[in-house]
Protein backbone atom coordinates (compact mmCIF):
# COMPACT_ATOMS: atom_id res chain seq x y z
CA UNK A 1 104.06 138.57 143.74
CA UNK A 2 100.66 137.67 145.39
CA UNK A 3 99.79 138.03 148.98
CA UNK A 4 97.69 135.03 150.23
CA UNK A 5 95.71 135.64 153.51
CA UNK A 6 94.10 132.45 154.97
CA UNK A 7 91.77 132.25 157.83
CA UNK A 8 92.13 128.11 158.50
CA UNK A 9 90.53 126.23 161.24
CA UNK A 10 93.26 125.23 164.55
CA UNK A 11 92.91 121.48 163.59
CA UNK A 12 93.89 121.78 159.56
CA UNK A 13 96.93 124.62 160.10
CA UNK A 14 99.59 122.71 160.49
CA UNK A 15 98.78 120.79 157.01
CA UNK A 16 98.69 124.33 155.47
CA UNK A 17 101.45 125.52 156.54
CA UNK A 18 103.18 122.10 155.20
CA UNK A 19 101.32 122.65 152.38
CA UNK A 20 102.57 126.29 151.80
CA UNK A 21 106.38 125.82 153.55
CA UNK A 22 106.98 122.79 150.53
CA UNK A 23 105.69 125.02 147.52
CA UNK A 24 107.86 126.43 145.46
CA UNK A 25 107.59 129.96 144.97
CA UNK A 26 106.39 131.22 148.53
CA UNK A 27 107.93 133.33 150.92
CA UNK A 28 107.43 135.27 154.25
CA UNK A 29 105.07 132.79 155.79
CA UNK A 30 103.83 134.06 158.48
CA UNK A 31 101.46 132.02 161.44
CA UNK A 32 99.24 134.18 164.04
CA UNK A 33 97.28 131.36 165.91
CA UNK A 34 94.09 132.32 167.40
CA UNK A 35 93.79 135.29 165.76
CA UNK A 36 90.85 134.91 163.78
CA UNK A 37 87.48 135.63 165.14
CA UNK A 38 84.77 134.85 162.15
CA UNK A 39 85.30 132.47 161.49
CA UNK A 40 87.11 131.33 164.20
CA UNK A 41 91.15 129.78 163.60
CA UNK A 42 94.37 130.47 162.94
CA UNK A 43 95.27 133.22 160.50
CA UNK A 44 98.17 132.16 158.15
CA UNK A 45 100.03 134.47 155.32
CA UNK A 46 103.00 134.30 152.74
CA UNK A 47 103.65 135.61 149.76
CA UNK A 48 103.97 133.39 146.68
CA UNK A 49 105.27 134.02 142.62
CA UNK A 50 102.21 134.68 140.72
CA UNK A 51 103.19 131.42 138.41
CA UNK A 52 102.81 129.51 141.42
CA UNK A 53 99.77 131.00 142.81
CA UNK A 54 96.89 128.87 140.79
CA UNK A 55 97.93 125.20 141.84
CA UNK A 56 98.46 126.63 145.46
CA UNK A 57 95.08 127.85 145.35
CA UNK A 58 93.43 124.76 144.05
CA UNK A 59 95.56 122.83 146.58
CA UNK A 60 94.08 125.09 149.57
CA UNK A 61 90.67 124.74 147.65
CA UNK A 62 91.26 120.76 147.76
CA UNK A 63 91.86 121.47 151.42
CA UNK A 64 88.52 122.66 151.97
CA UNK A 65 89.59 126.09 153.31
CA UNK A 66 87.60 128.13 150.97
CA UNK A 67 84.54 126.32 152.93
CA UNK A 68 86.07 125.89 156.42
CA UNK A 69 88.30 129.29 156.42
CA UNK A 70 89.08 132.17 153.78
CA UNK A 71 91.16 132.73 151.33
CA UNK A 72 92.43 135.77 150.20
CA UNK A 73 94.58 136.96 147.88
CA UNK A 74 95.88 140.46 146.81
CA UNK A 75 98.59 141.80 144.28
CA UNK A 76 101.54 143.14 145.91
CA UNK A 77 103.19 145.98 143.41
CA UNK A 78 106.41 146.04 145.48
CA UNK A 79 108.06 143.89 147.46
CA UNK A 80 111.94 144.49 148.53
CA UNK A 81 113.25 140.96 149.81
CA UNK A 82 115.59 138.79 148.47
CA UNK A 83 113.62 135.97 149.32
CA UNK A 84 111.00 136.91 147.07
CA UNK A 85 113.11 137.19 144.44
CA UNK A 86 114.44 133.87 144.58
CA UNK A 87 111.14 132.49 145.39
CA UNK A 88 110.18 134.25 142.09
CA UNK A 89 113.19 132.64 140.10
CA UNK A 90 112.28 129.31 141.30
CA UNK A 91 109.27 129.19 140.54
CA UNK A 92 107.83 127.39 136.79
CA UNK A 93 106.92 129.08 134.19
CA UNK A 94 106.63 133.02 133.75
CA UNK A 95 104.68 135.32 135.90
CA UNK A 96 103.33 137.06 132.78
CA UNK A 97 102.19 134.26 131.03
CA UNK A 98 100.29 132.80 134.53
CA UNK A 99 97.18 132.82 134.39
CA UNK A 100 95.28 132.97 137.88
CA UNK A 101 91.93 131.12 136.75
CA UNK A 102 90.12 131.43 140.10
CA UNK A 103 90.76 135.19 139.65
CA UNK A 104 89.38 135.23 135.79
CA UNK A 105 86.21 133.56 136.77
CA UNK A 106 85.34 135.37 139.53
CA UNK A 107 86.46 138.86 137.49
CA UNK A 108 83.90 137.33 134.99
CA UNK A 109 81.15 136.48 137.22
CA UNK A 110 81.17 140.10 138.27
CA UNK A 111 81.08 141.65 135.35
CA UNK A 112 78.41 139.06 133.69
CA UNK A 113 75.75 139.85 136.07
CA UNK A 114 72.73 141.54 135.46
CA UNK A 115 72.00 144.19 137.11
CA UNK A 116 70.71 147.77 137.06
CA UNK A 117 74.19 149.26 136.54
CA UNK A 118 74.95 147.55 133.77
CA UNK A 119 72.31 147.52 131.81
CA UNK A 120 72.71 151.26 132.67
CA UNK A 121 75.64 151.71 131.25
CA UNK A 122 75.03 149.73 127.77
CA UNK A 123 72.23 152.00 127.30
CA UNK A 124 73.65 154.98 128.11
CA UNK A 125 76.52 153.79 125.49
CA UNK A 126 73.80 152.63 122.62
CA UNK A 127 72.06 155.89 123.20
CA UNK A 128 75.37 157.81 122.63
CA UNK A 129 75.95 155.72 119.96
CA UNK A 130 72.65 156.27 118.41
CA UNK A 131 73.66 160.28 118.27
CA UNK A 132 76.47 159.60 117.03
CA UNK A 133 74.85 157.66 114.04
CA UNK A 134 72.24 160.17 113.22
CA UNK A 135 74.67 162.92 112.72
CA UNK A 136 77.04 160.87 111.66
CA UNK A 137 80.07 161.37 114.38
CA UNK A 138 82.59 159.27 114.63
CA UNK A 139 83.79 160.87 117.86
CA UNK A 140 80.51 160.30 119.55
CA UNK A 141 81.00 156.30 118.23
CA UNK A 142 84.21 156.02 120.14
CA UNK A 143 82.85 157.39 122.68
CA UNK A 144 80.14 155.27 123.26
CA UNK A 145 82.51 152.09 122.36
CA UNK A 146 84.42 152.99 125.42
CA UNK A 147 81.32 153.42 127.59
CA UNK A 148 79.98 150.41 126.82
CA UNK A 149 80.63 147.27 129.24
CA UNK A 150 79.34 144.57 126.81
CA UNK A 151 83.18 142.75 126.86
CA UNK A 152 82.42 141.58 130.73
CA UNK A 153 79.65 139.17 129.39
CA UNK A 154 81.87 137.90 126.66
CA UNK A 155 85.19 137.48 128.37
CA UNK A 156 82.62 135.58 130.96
CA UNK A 157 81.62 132.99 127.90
CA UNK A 158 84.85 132.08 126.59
CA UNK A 159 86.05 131.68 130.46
CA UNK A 160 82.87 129.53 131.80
CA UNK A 161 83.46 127.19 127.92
CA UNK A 162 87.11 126.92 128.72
CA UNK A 163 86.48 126.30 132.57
CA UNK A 164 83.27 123.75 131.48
CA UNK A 165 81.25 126.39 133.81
CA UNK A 166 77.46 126.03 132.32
CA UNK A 167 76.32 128.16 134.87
CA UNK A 168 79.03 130.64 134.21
CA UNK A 169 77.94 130.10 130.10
CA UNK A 170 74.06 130.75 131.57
CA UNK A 171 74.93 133.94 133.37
CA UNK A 172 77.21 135.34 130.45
CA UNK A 173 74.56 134.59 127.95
CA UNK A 174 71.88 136.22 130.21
CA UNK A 175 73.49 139.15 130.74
CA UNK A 176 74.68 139.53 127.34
CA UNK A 177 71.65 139.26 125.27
CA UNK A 178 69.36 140.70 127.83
CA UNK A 179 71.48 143.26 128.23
CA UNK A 180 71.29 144.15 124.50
CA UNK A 181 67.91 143.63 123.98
CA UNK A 182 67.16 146.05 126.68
CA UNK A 183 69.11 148.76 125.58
CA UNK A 184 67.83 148.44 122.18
CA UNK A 185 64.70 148.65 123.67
CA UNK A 186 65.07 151.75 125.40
CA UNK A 187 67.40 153.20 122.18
CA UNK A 188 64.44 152.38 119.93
CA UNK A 189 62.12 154.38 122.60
CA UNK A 190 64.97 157.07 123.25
CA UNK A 191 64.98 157.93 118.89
CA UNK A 192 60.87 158.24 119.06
CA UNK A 193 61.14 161.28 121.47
CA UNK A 194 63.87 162.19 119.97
CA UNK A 195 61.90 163.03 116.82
CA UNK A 196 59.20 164.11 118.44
CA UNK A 197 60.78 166.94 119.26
CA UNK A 198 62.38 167.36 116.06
CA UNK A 199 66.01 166.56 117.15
CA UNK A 200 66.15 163.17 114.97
CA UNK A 201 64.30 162.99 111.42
CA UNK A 202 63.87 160.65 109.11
CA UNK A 203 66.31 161.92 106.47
CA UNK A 204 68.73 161.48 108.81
CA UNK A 205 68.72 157.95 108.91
CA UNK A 206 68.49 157.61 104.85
CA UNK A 207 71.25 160.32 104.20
CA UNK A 208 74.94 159.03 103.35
CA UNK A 209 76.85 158.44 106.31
CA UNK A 210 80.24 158.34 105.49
CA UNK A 211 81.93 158.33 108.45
CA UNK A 212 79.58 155.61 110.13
CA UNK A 213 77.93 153.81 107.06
CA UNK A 214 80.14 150.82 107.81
CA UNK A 215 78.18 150.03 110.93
CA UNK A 216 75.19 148.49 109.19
CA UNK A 217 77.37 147.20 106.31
CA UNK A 218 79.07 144.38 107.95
CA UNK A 219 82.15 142.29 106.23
CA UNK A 220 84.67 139.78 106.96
CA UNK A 221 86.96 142.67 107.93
CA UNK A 222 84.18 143.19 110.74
CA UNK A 223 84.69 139.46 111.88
CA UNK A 224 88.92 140.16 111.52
CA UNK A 225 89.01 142.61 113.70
CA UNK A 226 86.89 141.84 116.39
CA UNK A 227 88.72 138.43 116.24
CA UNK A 228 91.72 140.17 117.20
CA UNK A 229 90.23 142.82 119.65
CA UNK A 230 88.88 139.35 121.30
CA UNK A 231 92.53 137.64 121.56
CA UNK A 232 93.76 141.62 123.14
CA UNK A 233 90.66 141.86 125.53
CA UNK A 234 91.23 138.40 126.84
CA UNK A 235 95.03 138.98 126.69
CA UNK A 236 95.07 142.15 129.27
CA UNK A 237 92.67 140.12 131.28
CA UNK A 238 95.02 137.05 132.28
CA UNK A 239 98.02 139.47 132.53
CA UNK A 240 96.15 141.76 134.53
CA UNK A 241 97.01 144.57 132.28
CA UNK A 242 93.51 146.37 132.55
CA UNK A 243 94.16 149.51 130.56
CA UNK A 244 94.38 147.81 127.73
CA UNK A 245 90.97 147.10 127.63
CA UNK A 246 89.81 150.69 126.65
CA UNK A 247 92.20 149.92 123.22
CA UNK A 248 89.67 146.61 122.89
CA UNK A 249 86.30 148.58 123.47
CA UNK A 250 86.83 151.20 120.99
CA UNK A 251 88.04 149.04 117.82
CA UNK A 252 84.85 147.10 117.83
CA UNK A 253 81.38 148.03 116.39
CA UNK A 254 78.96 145.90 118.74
CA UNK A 255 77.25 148.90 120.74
CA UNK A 256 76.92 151.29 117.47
CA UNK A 257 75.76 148.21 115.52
CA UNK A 258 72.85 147.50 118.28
CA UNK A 259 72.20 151.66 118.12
CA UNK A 260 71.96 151.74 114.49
CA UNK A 261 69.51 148.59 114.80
CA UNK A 262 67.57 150.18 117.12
CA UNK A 263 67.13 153.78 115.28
CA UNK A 264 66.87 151.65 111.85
CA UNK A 265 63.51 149.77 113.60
CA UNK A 266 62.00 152.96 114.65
CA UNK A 267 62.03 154.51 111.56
CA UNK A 268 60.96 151.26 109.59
CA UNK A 269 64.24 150.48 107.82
CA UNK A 270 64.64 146.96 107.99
CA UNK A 271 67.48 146.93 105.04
CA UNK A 272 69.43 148.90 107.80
CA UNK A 273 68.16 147.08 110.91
CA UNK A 274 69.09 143.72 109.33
CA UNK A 275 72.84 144.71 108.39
CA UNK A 276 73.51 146.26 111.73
CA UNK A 277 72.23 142.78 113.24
CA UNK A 278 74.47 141.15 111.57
CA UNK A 279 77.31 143.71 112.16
CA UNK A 280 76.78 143.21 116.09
CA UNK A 281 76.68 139.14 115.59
CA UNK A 282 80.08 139.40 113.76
CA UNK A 283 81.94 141.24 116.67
CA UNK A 284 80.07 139.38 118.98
CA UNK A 285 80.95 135.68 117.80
CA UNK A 286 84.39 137.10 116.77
CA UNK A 287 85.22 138.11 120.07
CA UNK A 288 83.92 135.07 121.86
CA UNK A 289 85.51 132.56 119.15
CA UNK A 290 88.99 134.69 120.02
CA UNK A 291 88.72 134.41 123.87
CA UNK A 292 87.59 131.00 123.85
CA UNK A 293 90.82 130.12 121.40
CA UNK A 294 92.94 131.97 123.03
CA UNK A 295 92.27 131.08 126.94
CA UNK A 296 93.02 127.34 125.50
CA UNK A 297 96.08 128.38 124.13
CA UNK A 298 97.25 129.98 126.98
CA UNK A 299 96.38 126.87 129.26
CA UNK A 300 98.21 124.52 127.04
CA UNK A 301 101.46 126.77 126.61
CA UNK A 302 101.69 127.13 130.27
CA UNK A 303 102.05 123.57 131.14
CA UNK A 304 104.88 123.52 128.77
CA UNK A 305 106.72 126.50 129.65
CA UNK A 306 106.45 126.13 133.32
CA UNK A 307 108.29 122.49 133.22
CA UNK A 308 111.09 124.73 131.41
CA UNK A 309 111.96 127.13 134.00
CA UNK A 310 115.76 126.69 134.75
CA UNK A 311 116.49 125.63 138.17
CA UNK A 312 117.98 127.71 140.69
CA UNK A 313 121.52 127.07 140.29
CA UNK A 314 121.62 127.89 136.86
CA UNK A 315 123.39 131.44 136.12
CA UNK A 316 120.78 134.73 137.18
CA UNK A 317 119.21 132.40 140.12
CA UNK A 318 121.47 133.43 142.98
CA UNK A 319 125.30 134.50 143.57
CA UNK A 320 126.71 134.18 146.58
CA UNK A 321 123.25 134.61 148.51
CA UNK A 322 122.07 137.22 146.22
CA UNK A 323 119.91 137.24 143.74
CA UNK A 324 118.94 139.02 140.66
CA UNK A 325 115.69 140.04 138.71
CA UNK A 326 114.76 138.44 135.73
């Protein structure tokens, strides 16, 4: 369930509440007039099925109260009330197949932005990474995978293409290849004093690397699996299943591909610099192809499956004023 909080001005709340009262899927509306200060209004509440939450959101958003009021909206982990429950059953469609788009862009927006923090953090990861390819450690890789906070900007692409955002694509972009190009930057500057005080060498970079060769000797295996780390990133995004994000950083190559570019440069191995370019565009257009696919697929399978929710007196909805679980 979601919990919608709405600041809405006197004149407009009895249309929201109207508005709210005849969706299906709510529950526990609750009215407090006058009890808003800034901005000034009523403050109106309910709880609604998360399948039902996006069109009630663009309806209030038609409404104007995004400009006039607030809205807010918060995931409830537990709610106890057979109302909700058969608000939850009535509703279309799934609640784990929903996907709340208002919530995906602005997720996105925040994490494509560039800022000092991030660009921070992708350094700190390519400069791991960049360790990790000179003495060729694969734990040091993962490690800086999982550090790395390069997926924000992509998920942001495929979300602003599928949304027809071009600001959204603008920001993404921005933050993605500045972001990259900065902490290449400062990787390529971080190897130099590095070997000036003897802690990288040049043999290092020329030596077999068996465990992390494959990072500058990209494939269509490269383009597979970031393909499919794309359609699992995106995935625990629109189910709000978070964790398994950390799974998506750390089976792609894009921040030890940008390290190994980096190091390559500063020691003048182009051979090396080239195929870890290419490496980091594989995983990079893989996993942006993949969320762009797979945010379209989602949007077309839910207006399908939510006209085939059964209706509440079919058997599960209610029995004799209870009501079950799915």
């Amino acid at each position: 369930m979601l919990h919608l909080r709405l600041i809405v001005p006197a004149a407009s709340t009895d249309e929201v509440v109207a508005l709210l009262a005849a969706t299906v899927g709510t529950a526990h509306l609750v009215v407090l007039p006058g009890a808003a200060r800034s901005p000034a209004g009523d403050v109106v509440m309910c709880d609604v099925a998360r399948e039902a939450g996006d069109e009630l959101i663009a309806e209030l958003r038609r409404l104007g109260i995004d400009r006039s009021g607030a809205i807010s909206v918060e995931h409830v982990d537990l709610t106890l009330s057979e109302r909700a429950e058969k608000a939850e059953h009535e509703a279309p469609g799934d609640s784990a197949d929903a996907v709340l788009w208002e919530e995906l862009t602005e997720a996105t927006h925040e994490e494509s932005t560039f800022s000092l923090t991030y660009v921070s953090f992708l350094a700190l990861a390519t400069m791991l990474a960049a360790c990790g390819v000179m003495l060729d450690n694969a734990v040091l890789i993962v490690g800086a995978m999982a550090v790395g906070p390069e997926f924000g900007p992509l998920a942001g692409i495929s979300t602003a293409l599928v949304q027809r955002a071009p600001r959204l694509v603008a920001r993404s972009l921005w933050a993605l290849i500045g972001g990259f190009a900065a902490a290449m930057l400062i990787t390529a500057g971080f190897a130099w004093v590095m070997d000036a005080f003897g802690l990288f060498t040049h043999d290092m970079i020329d030596k077999p690397r068996p465990n992390t060769g494959f990072i500058w000797h990209p494939d269509w295996m490269s383009f597979v699996v970031a393909f499919l780390a794309g359609i699992a990133g995106t995935l625990s995004l629109t189910s709000a299943k978070s964790g398994a994000l950390i799974g998506v950083a750390i089976s792609v190559t894009t921040v030890p591909a940008a390290a190994n570019a980096a190091v390559a440069f500063s020691y003048s191995d182009y051979q090396q610099t080239v195929g870890s370019g290419q490496q980091l565009l594989a995983n990079l257009g893989g996993i942006v192809l993949a969320g762009t696919l797979t945010l379209l697929l989602q949007k077309a399978l839910w207006r399908v499956r939510r006209t085939r929710k059964p209706p509440a007196g079919t058997p599960g909805a209610s029995v004799d004023g209870s009501s079950v679980r799915r």
